[in-house]
C-alpha atoms as a PDB file:
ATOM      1  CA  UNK A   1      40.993 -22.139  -7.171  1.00  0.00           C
ATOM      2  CA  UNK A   2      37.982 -20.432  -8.752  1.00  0.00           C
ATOM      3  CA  UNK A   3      37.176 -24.208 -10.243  1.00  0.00           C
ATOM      4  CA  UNK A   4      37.148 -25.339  -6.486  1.00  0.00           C
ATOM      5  CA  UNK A   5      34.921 -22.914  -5.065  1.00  0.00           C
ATOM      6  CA  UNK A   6      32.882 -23.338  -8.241  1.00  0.00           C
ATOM      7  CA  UNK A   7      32.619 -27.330  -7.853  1.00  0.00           C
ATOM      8  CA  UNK A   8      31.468 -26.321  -3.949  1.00  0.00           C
ATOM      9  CA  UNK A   9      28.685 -24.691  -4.929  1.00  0.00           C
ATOM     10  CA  UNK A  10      27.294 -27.172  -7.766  1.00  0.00           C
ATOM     11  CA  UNK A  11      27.990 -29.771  -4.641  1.00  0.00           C
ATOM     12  CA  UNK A  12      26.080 -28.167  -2.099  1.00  0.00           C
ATOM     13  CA  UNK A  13      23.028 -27.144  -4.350  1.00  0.00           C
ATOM     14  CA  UNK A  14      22.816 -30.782  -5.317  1.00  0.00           C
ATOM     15  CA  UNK A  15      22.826 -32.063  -1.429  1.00  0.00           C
ATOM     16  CA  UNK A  16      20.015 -29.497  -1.212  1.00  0.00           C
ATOM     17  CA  UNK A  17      17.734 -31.363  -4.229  1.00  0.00           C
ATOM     18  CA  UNK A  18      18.343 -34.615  -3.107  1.00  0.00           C
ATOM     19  CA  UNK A  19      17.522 -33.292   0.414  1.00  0.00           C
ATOM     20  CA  UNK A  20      14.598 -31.952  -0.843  1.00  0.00           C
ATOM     21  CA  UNK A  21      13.871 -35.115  -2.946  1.00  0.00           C
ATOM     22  CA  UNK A  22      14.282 -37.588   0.348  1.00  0.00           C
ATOM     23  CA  UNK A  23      11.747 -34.961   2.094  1.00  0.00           C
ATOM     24  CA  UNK A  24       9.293 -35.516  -0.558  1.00  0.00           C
ATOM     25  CA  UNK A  25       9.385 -38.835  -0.658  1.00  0.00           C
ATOM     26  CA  UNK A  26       8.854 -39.248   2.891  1.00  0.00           C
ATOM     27  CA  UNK A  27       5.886 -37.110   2.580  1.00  0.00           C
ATOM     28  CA  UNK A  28       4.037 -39.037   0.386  1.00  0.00           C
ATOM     29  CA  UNK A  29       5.078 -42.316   1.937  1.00  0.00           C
ATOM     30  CA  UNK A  30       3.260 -41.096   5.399  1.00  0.00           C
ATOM     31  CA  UNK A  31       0.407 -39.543   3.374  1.00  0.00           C
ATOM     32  CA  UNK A  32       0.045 -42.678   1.682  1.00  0.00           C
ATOM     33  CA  UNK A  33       0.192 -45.188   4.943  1.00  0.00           C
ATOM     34  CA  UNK A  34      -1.600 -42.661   6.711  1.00  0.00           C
ATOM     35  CA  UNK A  35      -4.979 -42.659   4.828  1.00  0.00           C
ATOM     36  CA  UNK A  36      -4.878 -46.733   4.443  1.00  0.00           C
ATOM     37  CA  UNK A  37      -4.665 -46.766   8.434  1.00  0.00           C
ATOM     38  CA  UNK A  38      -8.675 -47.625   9.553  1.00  0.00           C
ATOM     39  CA  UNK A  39      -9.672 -44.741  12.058  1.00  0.00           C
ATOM     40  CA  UNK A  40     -11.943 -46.141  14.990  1.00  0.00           C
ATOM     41  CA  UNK A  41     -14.933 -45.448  14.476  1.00  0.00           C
ATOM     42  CA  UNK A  42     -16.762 -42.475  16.171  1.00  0.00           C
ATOM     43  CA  UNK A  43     -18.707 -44.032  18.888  1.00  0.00           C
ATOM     44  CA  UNK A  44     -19.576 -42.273  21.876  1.00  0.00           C
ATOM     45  CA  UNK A  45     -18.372 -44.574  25.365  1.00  0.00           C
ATOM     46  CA  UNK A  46     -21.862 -44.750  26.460  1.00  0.00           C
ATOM     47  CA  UNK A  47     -23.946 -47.738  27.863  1.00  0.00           C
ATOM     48  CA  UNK A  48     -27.590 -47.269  27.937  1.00  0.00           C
ATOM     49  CA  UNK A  49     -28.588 -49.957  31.332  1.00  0.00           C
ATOM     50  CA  UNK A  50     -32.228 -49.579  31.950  1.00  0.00           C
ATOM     51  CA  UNK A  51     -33.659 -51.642  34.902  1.00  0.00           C
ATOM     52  CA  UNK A  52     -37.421 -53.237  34.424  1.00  0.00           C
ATOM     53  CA  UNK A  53     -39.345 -56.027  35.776  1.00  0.00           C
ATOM     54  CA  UNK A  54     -38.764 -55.588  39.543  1.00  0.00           C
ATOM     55  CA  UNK A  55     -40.806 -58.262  41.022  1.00  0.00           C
ATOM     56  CA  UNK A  56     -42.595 -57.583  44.185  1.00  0.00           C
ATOM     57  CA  UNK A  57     -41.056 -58.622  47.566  1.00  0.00           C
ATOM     58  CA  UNK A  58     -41.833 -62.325  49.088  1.00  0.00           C
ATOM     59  CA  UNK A  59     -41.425 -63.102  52.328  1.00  0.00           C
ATOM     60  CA  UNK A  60     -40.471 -66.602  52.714  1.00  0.00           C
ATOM     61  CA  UNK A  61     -41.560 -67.191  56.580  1.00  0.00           C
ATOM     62  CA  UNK A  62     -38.638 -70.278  56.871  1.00  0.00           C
ATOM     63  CA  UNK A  63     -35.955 -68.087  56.709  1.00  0.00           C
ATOM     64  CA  UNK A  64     -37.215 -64.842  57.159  1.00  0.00           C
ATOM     65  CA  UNK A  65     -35.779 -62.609  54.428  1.00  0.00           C
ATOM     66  CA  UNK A  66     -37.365 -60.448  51.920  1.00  0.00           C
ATOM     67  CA  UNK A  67     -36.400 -62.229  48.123  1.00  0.00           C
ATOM     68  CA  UNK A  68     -36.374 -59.832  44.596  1.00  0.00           C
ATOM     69  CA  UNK A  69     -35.934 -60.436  41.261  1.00  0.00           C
ATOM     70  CA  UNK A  70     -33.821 -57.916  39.251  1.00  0.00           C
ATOM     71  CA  UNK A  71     -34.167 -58.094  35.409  1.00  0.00           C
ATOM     72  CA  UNK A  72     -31.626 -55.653  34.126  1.00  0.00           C
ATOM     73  CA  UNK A  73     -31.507 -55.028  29.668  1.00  0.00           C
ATOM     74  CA  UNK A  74     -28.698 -53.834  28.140  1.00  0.00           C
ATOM     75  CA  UNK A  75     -28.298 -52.200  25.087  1.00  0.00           C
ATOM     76  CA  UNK A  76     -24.806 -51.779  23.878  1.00  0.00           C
ATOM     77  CA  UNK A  77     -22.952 -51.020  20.473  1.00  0.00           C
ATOM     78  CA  UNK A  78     -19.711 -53.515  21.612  1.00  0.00           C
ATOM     79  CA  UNK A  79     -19.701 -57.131  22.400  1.00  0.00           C
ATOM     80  CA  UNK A  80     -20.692 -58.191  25.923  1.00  0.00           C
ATOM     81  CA  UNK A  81     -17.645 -60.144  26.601  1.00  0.00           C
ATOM     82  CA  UNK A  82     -15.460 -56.904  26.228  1.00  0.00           C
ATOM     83  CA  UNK A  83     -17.268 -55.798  29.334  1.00  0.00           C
ATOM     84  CA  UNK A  84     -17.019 -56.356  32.944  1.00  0.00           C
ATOM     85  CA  UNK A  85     -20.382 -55.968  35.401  1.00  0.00           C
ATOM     86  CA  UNK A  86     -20.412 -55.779  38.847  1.00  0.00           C
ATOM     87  CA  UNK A  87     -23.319 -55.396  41.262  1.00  0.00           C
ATOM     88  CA  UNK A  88     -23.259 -54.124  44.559  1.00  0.00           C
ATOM     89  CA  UNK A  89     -19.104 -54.882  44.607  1.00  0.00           C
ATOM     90  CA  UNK A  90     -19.731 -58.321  42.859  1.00  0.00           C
ATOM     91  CA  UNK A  91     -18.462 -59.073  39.639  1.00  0.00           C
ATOM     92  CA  UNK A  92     -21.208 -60.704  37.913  1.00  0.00           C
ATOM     93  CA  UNK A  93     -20.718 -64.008  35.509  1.00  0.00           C
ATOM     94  CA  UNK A  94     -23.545 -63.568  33.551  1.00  0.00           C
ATOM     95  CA  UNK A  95     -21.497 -61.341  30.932  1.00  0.00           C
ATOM     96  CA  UNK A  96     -21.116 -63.500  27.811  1.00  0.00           C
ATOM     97  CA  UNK A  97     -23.241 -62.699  25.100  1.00  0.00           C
ATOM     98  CA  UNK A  98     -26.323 -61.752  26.624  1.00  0.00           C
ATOM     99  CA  UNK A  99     -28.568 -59.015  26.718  1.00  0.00           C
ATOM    100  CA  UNK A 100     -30.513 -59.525  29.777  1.00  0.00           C
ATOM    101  CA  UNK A 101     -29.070 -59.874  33.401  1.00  0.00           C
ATOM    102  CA  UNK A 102     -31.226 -61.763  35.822  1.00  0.00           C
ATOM    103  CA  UNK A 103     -30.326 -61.076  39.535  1.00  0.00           C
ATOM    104  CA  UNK A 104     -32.140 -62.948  42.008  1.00  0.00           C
ATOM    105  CA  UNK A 105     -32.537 -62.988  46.050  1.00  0.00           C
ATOM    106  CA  UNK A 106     -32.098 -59.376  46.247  1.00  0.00           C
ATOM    107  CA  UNK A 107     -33.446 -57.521  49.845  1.00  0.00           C
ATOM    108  CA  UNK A 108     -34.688 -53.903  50.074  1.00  0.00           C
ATOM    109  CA  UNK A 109     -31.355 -51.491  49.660  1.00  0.00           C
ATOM    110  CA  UNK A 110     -29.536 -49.749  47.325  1.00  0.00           C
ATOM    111  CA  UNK A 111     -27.403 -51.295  44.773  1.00  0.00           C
ATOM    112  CA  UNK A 112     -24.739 -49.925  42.163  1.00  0.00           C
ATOM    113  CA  UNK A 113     -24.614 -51.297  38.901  1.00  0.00           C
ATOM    114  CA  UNK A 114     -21.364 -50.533  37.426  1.00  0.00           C
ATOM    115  CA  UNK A 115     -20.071 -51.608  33.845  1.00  0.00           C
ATOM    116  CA  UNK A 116     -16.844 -51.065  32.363  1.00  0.00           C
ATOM    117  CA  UNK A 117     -14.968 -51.678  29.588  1.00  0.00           C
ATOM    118  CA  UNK A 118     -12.390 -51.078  26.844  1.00  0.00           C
ATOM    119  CA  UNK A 119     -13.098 -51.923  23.258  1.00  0.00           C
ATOM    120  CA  UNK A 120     -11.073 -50.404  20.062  1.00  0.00           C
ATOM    121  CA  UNK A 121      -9.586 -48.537  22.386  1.00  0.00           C
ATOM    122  CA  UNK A 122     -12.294 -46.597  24.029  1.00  0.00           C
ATOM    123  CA  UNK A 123     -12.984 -46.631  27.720  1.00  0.00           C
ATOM    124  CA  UNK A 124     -16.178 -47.577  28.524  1.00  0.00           C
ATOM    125  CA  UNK A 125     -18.413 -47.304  31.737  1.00  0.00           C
ATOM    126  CA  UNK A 126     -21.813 -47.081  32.929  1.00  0.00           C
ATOM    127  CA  UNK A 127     -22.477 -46.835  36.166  1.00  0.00           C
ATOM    128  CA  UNK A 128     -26.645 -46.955  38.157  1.00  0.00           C
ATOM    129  CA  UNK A 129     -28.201 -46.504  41.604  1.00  0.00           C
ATOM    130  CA  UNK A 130     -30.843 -48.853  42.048  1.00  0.00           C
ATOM    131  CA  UNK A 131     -33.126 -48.306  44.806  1.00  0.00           C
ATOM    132  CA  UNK A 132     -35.424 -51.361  46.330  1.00  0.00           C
ATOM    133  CA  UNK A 133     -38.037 -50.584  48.838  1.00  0.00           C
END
């Protein structure tokens, strides 16, 4: 009986090492794939959309409207074509690769530029009042 209760013992503090053992292993397995996984990179989700070369107002006398020229540059640290624009509630085509949005026929009002986004899994967005007078 004594042998039993003996054998137990030698049994259970074994279970315990190889316990121990499979914990370990684990451990470094995780520490191991977790340092090969890339991080993303620590880019702040900003947009920097400046607005220049307003043209002054035209009136053309045939149809009687009042006719702008937006030139809008863009400077951005992701591609263009991960980004969506929309002015004044209109998605805008021009997105591609470019770094300068032309908009024409434009009449005295105010206008939202928005931009948004989501690139290595970052959100993205940019949003600016324009005023024309």
């Amino acid at each position: 009986m004594y042998n039993l209760i003996k054998f137990e013992k030698i049994y259970e503090v074994e279970n315990v090492k190889k316990f121990h053992y499979c914990v370990f292993i684990l451990f470094v397995f995780f520490t191991a794939c977790s340092s090969s996984i890339p991080l993303p990179e620590n880019k702040s989700n900003k947009i920097e959309v400046s607005v220049s070369n307003i043209q002054d107002f035209t009136l053309n006398s045939s149809l009687n409207t009042e006719k702008t020229e937006l030139t809008i540059t863009v400077e951005s640290s992701i591609p263009f074509n991960e980004l969506t624009w929309s002015f004044d509630g209109k998605e805008l085509s021009e997105t591609g690769s470019q770094t300068v949005i032309n908009i024409n026929s434009l009449k005295k009002g105010v206008y939202n530029l928005i931009v948004t986004g989501i690139y290595n899994g970052i959100v993205y967005s940019a949003e600016m009042i324009i005023t024309i007078n």
